[in-house]
PDB file of N, CA and C in Angstrom:
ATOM      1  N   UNK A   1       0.845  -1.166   0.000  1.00  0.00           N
ATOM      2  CA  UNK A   1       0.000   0.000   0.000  1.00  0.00           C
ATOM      3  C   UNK A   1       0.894   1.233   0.000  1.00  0.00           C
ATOM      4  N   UNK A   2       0.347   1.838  -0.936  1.00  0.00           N
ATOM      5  CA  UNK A   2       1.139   3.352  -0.757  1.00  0.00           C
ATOM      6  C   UNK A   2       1.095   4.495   0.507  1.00  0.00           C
ATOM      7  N   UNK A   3       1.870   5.299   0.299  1.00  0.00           N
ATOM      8  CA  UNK A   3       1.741   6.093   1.573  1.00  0.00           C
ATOM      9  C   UNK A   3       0.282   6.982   1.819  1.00  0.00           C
ATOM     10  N   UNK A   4       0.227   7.541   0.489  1.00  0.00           N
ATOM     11  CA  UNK A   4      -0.899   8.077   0.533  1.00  0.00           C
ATOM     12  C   UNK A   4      -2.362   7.174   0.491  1.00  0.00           C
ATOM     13  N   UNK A   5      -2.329   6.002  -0.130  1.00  0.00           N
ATOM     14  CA  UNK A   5      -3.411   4.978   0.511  1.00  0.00           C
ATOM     15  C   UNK A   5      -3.231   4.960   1.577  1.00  0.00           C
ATOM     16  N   UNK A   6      -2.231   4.520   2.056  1.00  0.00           N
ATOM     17  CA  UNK A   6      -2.285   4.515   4.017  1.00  0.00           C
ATOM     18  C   UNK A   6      -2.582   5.721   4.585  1.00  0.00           C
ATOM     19  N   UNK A   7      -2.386   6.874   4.355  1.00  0.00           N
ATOM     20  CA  UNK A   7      -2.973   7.861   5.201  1.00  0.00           C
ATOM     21  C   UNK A   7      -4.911   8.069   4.745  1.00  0.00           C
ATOM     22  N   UNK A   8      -5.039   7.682   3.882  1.00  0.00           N
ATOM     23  CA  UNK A   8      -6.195   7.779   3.547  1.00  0.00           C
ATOM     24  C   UNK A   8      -7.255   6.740   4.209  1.00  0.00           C
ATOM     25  N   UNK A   9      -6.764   5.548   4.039  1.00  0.00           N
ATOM     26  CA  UNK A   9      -7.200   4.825   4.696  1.00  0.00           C
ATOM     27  C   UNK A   9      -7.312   5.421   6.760  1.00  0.00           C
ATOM     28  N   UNK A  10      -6.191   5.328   7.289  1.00  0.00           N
ATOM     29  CA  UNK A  10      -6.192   5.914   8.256  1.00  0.00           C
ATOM     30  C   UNK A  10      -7.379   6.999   8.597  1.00  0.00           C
ATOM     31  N   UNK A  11      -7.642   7.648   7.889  1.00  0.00           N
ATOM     32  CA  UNK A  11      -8.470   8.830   7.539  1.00  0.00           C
ATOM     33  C   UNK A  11      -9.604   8.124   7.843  1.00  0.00           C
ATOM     34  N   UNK A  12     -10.232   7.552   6.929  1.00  0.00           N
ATOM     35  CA  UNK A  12     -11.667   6.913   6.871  1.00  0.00           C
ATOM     36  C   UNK A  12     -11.788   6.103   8.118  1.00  0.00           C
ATOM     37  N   UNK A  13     -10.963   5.448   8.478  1.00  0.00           N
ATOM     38  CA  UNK A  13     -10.694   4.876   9.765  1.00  0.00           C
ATOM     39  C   UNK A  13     -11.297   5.963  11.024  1.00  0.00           C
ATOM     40  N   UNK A  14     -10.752   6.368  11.220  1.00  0.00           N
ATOM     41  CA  UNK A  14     -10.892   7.769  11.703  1.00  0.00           C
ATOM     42  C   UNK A  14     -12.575   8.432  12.250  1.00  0.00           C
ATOM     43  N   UNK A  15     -13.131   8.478  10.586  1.00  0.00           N
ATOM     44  CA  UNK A  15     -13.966   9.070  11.071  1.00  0.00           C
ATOM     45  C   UNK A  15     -15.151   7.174  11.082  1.00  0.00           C
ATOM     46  N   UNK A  16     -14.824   6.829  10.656  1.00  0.00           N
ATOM     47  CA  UNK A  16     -15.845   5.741  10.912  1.00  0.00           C
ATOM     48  C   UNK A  16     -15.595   5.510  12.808  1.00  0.00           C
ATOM     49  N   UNK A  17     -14.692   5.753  12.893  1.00  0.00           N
ATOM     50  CA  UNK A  17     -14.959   5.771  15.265  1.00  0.00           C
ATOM     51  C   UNK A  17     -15.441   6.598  15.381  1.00  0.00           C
ATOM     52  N   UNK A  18     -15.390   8.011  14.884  1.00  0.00           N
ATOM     53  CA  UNK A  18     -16.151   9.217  15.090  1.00  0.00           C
ATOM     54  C   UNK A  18     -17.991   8.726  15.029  1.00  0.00           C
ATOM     55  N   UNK A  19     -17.794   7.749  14.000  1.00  0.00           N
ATOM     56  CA  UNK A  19     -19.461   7.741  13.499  1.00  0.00           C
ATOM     57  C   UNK A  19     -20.392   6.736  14.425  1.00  0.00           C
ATOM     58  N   UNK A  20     -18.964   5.924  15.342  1.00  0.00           N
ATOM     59  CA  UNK A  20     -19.425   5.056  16.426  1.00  0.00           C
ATOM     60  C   UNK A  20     -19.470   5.441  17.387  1.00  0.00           C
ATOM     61  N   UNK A  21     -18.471   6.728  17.887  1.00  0.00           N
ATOM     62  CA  UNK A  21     -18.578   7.200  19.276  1.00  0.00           C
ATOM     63  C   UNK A  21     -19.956   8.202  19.172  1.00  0.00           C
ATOM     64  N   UNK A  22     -20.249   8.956  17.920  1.00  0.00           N
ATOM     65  CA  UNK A  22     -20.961  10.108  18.189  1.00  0.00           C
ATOM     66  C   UNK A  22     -22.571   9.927  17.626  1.00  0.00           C
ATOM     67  N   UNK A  23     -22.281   8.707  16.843  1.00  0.00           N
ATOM     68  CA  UNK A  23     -23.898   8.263  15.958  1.00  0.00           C
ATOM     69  C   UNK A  23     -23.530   9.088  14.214  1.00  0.00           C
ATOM     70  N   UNK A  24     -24.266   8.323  13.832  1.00  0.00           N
ATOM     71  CA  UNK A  24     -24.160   8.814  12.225  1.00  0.00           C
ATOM     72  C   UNK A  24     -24.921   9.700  11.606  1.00  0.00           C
ATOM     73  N   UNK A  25     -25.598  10.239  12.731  1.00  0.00           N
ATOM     74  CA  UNK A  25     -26.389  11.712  11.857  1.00  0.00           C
ATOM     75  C   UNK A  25     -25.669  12.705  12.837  1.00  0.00           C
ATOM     76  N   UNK A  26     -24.625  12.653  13.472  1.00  0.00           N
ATOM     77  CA  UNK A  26     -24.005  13.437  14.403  1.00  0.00           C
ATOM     78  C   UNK A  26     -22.885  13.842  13.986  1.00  0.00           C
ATOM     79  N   UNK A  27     -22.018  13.112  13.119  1.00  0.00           N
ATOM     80  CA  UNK A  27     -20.773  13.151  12.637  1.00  0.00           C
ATOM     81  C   UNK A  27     -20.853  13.925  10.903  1.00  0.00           C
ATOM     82  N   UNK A  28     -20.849  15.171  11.127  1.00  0.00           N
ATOM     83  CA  UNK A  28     -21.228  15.816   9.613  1.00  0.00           C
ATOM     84  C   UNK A  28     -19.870  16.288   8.774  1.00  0.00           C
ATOM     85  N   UNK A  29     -19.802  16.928   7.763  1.00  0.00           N
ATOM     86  CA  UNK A  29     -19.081  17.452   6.865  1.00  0.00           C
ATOM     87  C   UNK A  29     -18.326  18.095   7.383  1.00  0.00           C
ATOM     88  N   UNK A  30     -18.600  19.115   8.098  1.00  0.00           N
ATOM     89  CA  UNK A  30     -17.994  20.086   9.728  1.00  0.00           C
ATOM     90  C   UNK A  30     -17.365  19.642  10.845  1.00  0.00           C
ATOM     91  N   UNK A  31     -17.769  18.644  11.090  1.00  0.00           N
ATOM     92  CA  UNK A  31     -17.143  17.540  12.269  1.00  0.00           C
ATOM     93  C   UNK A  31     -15.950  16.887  11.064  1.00  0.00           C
ATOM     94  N   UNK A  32     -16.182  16.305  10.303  1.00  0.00           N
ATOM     95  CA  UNK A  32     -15.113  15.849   9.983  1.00  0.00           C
ATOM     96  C   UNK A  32     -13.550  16.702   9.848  1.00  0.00           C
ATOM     97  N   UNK A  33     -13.850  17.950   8.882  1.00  0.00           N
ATOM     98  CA  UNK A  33     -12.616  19.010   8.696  1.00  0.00           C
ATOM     99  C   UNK A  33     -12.630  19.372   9.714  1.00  0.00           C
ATOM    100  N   UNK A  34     -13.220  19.519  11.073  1.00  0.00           N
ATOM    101  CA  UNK A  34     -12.624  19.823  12.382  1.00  0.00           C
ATOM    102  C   UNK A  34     -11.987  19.179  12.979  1.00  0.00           C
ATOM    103  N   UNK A  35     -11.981  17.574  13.249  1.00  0.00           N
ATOM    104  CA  UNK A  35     -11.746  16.727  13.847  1.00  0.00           C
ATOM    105  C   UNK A  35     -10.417  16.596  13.019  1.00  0.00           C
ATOM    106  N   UNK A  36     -10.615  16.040  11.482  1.00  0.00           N
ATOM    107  CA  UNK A  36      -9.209  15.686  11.181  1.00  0.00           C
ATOM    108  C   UNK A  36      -8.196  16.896  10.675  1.00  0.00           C
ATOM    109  N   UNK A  37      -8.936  18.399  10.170  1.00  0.00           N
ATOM    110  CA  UNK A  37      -8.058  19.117   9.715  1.00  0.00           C
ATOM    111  C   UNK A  37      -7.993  18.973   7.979  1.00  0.00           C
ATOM    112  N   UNK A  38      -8.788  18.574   7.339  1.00  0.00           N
ATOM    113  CA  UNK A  38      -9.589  18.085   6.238  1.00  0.00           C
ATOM    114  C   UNK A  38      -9.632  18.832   5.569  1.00  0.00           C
ATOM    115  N   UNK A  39      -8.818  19.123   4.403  1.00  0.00           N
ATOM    116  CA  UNK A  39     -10.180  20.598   2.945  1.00  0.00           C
ATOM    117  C   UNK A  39     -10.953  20.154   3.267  1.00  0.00           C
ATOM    118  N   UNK A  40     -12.546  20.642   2.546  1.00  0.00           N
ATOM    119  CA  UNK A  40     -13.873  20.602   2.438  1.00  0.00           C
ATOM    120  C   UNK A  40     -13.728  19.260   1.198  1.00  0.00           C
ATOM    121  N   UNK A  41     -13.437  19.017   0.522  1.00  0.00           N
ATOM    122  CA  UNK A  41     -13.321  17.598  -0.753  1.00  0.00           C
ATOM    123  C   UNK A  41     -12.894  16.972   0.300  1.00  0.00           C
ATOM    124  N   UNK A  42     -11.563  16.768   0.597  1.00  0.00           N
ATOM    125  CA  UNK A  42     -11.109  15.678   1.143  1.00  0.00           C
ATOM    126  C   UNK A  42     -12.226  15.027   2.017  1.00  0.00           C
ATOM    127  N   UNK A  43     -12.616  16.056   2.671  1.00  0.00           N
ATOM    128  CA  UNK A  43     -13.182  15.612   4.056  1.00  0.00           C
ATOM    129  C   UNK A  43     -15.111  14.998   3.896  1.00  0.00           C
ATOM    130  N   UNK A  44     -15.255  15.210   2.796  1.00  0.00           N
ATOM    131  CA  UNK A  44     -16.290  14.891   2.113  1.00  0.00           C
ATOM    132  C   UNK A  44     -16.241  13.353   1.578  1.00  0.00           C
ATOM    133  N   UNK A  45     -15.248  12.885   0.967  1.00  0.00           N
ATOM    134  CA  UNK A  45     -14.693  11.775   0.629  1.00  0.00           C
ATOM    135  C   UNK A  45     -14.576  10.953   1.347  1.00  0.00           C
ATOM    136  N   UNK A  46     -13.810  11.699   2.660  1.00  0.00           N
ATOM    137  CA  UNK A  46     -13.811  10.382   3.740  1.00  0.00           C
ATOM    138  C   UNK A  46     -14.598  10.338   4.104  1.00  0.00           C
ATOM    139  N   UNK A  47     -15.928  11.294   4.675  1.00  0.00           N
ATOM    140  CA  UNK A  47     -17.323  10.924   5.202  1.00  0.00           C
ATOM    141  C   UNK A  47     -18.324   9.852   4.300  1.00  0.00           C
ATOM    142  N   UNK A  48     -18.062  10.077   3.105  1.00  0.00           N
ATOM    143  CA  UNK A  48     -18.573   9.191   2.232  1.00  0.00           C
ATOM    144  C   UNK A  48     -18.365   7.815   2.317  1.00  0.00           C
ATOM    145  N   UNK A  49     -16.579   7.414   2.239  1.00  0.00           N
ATOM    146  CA  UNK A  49     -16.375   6.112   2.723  1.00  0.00           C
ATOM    147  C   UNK A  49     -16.746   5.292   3.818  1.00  0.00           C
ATOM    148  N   UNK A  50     -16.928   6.322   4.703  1.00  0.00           N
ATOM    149  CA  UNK A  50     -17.154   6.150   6.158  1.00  0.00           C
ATOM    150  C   UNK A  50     -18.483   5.681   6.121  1.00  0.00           C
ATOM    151  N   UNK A  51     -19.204   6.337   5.864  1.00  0.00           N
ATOM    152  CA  UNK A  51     -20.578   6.090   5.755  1.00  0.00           C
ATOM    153  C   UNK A  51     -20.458   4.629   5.315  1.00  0.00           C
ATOM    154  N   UNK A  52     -20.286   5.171   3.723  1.00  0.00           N
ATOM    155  CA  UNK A  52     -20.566   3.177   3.080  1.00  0.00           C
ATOM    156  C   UNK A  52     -19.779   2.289   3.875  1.00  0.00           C
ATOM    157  N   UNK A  53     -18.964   2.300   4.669  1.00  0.00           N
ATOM    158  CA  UNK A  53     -18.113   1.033   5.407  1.00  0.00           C
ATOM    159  C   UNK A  53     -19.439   0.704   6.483  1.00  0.00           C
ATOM    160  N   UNK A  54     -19.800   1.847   7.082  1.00  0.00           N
ATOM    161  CA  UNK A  54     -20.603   1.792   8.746  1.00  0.00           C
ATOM    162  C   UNK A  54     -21.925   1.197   7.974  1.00  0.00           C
ATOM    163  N   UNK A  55     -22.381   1.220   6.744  1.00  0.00           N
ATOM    164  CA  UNK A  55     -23.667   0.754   6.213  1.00  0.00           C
ATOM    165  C   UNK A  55     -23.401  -0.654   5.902  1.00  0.00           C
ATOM    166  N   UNK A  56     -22.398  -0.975   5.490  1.00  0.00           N
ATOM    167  CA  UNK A  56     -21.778  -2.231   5.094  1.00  0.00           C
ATOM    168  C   UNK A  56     -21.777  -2.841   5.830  1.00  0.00           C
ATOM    169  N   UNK A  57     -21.255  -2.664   6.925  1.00  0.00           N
ATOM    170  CA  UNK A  57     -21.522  -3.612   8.311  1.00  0.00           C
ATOM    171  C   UNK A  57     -22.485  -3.785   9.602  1.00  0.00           C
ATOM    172  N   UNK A  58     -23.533  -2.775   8.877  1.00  0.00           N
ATOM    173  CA  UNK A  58     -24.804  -2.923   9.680  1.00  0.00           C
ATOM    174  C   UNK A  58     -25.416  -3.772   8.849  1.00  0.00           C
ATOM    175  N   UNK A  59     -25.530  -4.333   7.599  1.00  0.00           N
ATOM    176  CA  UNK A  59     -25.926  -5.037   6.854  1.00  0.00           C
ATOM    177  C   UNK A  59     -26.012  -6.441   7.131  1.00  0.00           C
TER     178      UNK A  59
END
């Protein structure tokens, strides 16, 4: 894995605990670039993944 896959990954990681400690309509677009320090894209991206992982495994 590359470096930048690994930090990315890390990333989504990240906010998917955010989406377990805080609930998933709690953890927004705003929470994310606050929490990790995120542009507005980036941090959109990882909420996205995040999401589909936390849906994936409520499944």
């Amino acid at each position: 894995m590359s470096k930048r896959a690994a930090a990315k990954e890390a990333q989504v990681r990240e906010v998917v605990a955010l989406i377990r400690a805080r609930g998933y309509e709690n953890v927004s677009l705003a929470v994310v670039q606050d929490e990790l320090g995120l542009a507005r894209t980036t941090a959109y991206n990882r909420l996205v993944e995040a999401r589909a992982r936390v849906n994936r495994a409520a499944s």
